[in-house]
Protein backbone atom coordinates (compact mmCIF):
# COMPACT_ATOMS: atom_id res chain seq x y z
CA UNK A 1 0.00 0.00 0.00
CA UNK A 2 1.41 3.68 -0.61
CA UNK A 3 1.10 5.87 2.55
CA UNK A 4 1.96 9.71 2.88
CA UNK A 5 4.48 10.42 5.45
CA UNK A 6 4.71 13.64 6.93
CA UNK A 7 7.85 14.17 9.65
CA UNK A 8 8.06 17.17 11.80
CA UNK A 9 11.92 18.65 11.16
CA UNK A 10 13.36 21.13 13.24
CA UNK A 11 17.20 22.53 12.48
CA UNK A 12 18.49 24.14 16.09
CA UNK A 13 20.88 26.16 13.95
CA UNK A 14 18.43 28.12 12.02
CA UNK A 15 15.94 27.63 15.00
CA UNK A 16 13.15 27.05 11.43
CA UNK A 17 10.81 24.05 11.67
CA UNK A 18 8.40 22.26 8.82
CA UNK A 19 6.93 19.17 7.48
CA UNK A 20 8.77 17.02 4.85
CA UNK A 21 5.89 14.93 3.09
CA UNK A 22 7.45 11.82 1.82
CA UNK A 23 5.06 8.76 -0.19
CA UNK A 24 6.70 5.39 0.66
CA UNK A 25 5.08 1.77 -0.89
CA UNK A 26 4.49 -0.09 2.51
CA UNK A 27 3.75 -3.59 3.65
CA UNK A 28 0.32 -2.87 5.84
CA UNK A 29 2.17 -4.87 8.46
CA UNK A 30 5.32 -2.56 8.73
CA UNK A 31 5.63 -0.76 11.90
CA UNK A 32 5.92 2.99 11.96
CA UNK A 33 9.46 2.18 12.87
CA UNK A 34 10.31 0.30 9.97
CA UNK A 35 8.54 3.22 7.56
CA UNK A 36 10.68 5.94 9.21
CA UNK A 37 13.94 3.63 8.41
CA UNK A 38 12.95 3.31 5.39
CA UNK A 39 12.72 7.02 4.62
CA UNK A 40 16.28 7.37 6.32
CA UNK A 41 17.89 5.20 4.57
CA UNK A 42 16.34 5.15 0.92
CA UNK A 43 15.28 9.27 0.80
CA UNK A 44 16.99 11.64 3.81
CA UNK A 45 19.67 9.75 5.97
CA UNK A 46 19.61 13.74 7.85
CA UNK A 47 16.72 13.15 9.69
CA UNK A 48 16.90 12.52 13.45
CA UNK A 49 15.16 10.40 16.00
CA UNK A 50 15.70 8.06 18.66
CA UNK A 51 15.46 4.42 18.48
CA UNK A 52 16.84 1.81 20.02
CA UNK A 53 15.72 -1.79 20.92
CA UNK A 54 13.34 -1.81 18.59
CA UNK A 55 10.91 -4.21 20.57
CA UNK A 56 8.86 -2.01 22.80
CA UNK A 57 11.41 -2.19 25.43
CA UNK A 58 13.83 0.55 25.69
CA UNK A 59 11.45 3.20 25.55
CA UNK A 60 13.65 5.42 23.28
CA UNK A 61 11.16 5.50 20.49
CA UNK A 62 7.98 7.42 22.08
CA UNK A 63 6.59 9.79 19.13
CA UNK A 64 3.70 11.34 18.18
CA UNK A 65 2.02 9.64 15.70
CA UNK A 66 -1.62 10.73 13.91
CA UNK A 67 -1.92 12.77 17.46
CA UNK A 68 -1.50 9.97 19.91
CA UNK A 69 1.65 9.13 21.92
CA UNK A 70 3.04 5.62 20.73
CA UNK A 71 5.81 3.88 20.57
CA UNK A 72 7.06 3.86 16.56
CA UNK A 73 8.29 0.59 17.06
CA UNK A 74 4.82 -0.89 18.36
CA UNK A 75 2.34 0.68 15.84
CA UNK A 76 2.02 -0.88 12.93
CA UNK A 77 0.63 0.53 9.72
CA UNK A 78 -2.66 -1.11 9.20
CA UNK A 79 -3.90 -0.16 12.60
CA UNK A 80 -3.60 3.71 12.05
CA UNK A 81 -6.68 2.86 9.23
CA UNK A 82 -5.09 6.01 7.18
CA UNK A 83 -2.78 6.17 4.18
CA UNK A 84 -1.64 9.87 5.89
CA UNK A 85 1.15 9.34 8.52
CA UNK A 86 2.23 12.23 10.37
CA UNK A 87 4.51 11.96 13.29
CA UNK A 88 6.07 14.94 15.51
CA UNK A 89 7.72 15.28 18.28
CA UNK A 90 6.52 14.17 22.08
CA UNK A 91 4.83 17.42 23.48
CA UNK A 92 5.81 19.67 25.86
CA UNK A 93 9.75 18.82 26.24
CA UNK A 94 12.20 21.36 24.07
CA UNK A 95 12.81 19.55 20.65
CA UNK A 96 16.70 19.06 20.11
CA UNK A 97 16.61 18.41 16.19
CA UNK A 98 13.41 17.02 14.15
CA UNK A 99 11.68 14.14 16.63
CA UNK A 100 14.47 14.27 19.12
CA UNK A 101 13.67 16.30 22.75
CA UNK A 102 15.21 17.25 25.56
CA UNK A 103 14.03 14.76 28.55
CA UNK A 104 16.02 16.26 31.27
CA UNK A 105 12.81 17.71 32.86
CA UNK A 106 10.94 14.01 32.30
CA UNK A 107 14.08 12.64 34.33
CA UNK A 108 14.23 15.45 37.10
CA UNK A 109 10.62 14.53 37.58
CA UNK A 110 11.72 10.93 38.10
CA UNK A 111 14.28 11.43 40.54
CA UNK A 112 12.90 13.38 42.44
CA UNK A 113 10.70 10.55 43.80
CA UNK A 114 13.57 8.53 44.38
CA UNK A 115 12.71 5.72 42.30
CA UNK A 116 15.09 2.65 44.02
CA UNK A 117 14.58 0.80 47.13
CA UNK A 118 15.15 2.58 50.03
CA UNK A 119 15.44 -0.73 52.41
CA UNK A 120 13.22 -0.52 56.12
CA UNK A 121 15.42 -2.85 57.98
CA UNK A 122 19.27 -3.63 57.60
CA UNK A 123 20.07 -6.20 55.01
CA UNK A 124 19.66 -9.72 56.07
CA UNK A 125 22.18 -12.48 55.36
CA UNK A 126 19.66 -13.63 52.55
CA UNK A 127 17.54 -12.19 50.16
CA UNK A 128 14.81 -9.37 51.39
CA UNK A 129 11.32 -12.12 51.22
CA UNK A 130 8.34 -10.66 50.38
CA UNK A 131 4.98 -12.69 49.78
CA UNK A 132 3.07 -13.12 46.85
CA UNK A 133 0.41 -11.07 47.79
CA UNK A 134 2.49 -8.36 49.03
CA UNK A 135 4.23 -8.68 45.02
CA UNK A 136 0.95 -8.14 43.68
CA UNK A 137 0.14 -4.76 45.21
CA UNK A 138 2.69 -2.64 42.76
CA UNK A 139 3.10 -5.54 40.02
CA UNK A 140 1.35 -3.18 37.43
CA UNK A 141 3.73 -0.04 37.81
CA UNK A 142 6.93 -2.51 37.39
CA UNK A 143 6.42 -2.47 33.65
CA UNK A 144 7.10 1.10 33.42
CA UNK A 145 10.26 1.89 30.63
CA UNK A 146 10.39 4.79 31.44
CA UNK A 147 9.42 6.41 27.74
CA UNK A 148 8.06 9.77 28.78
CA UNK A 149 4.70 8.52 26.37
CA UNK A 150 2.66 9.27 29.46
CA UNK A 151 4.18 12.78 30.95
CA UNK A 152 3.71 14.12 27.90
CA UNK A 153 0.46 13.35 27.09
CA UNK A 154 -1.17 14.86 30.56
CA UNK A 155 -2.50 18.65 29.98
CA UNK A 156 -0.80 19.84 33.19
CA UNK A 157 2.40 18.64 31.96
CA UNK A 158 2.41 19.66 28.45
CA UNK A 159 0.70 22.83 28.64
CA UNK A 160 0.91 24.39 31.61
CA UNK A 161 3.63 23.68 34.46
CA UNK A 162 6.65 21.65 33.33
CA UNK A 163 7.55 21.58 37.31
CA UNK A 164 4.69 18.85 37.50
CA UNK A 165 5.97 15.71 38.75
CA UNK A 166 4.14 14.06 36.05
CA UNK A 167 2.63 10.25 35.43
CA UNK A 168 5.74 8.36 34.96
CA UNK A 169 7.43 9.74 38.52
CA UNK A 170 3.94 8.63 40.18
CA UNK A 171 4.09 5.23 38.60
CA UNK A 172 7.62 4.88 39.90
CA UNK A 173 6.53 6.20 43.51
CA UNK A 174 3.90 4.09 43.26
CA UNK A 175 6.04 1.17 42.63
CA UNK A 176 8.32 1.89 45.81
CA UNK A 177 5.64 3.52 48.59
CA UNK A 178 3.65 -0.43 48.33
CA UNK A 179 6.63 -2.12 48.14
CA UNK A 180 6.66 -4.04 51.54
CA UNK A 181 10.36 -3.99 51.96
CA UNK A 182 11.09 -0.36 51.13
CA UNK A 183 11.38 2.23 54.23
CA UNK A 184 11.76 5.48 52.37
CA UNK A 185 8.23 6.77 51.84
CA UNK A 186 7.98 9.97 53.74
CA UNK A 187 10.43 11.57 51.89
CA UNK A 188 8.31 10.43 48.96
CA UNK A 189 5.29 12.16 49.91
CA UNK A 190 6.72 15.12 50.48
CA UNK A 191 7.18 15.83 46.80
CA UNK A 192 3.40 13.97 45.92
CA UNK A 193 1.60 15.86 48.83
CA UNK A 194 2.59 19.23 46.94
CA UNK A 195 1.27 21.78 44.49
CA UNK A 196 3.01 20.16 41.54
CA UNK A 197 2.40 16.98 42.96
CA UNK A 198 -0.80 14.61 43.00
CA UNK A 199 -3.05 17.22 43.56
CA UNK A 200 -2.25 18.90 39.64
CA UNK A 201 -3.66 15.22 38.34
CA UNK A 202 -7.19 15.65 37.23
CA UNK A 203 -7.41 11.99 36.59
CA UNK A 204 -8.93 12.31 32.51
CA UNK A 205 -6.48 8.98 31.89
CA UNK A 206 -4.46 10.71 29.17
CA UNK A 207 -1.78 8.74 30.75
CA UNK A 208 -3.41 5.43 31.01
CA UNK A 209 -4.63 6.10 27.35
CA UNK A 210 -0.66 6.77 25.86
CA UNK A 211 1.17 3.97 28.03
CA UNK A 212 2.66 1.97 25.38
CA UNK A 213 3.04 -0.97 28.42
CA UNK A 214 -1.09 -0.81 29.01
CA UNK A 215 -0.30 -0.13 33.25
CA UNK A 216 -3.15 1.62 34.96
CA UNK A 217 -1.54 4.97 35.24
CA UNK A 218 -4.88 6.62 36.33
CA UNK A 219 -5.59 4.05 39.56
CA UNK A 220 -2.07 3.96 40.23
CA UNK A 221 -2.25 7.83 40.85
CA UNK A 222 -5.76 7.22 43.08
CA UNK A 223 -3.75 5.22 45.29
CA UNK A 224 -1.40 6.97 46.14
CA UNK A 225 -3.59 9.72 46.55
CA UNK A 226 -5.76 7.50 49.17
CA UNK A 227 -2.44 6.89 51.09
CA UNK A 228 -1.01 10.33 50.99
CA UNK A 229 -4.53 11.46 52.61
CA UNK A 230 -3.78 8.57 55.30
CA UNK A 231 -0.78 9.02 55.66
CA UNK A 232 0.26 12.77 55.43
């Protein structure tokens, strides 16, 4: 099938963006991936994006694409239903050069969370045990990769404070406040129980909408809202 690319450039020299419209013959089970390689390597090797894995794994790959945040490496052809592809940049992060942006911010958001175990008790001589049931609490927000799809598709990120936590950081607080053997919450909820913290989520599942890894962004954020209310 023949499918009409459009790709978002953007030179940082000239500081001039625009729209280079390219028609490619496709296999309707190409990924958008595979498309955009194409076009790099057959018709402008001088356009630049991330990639990386290649599997839906590293993350590196989170675009724009028809409007919705996606992984190009995930979305294949035939399930945009279009013959019009047109793929920009993830919102709300400074674009470096054509699809590539600047996710310091996305990563300051992350940290600030402190998104690693923070152990209750000294180590033991074996492994820290935890139960099955206790696993199962925060097994959803384990699959995060960390891709940014999510932060940037939530309105108080993208258009109006870039100091906002954001999605992914909940997801990773999320991960560590259940997690049975961690001891480092309070510290935690100082940054969620803040004005660009929990409270900026207006829960319309943007996030749970763009996460290429199908967690449940949205009740992920409600419970650690529940717990910062019990808690704080």
């Amino acid at each position: 099938m023949e499918v009409t690319v459009e790709i978002y450039r953007y030179d940082p020299d000239t500081e001039e963006s625009r729209f280079d419209t390219f028609v490619k013959e496709v296999d309707p089970k190409d990924r958008v991936l595979d498309v955009m390689m194409a076009i790099k390597d057959e018709d402008d090797g001088t356009i630049a994006f991330r990639k990386s894995c290649a599997h839906g794994v590293c993350g590196s790959d989170a675009m724009e694409i028809n409007g919705l945040n996606r992984l190009a490496c995930q979305v294949l052809v035939q399930d945009l239903k279009s013959k019009r592809i047109r793929i920009e940049p993830i919102r709300g992060m400074k674009v470096l050069r054509d699809l590539i942006v600047d996710m310091d911010s996305f990563f300051a958001g992350l940290e600030k969370v402190k998104p690693y175990l923070i152990p209750a008790e000294p180590a033991p001589a074996t492994e820290r045990l935890q139960s099955i049931g206790d696993r199962a609490i925060f097994d959803d927000t384990t699959k995060c990769i960390m891709c940014g799809s999510c932060t940037t598709s939530c309105p108080s990120f993208r258009w109006f404070n870039q100091d906002f936590v954001g999605p992914a950081a909940f997801v990773k607080a999320h991960r560590f406040i259940f997690d049975s053997r961690d001891g480092g919450n309070e510290p935690r909820l100082e940054i969620l129980d803040d004005k660009d913290g929990l409270w900026r989520c207006h829960s319309i599942f943007n996030c749970t909408d763009a996460c290429p890894r199908e967690i449940h962004i949205t009740k992920a954020i409600g419970d650690l809202k529940r717990y910062t209310v019990v808690h704080r």
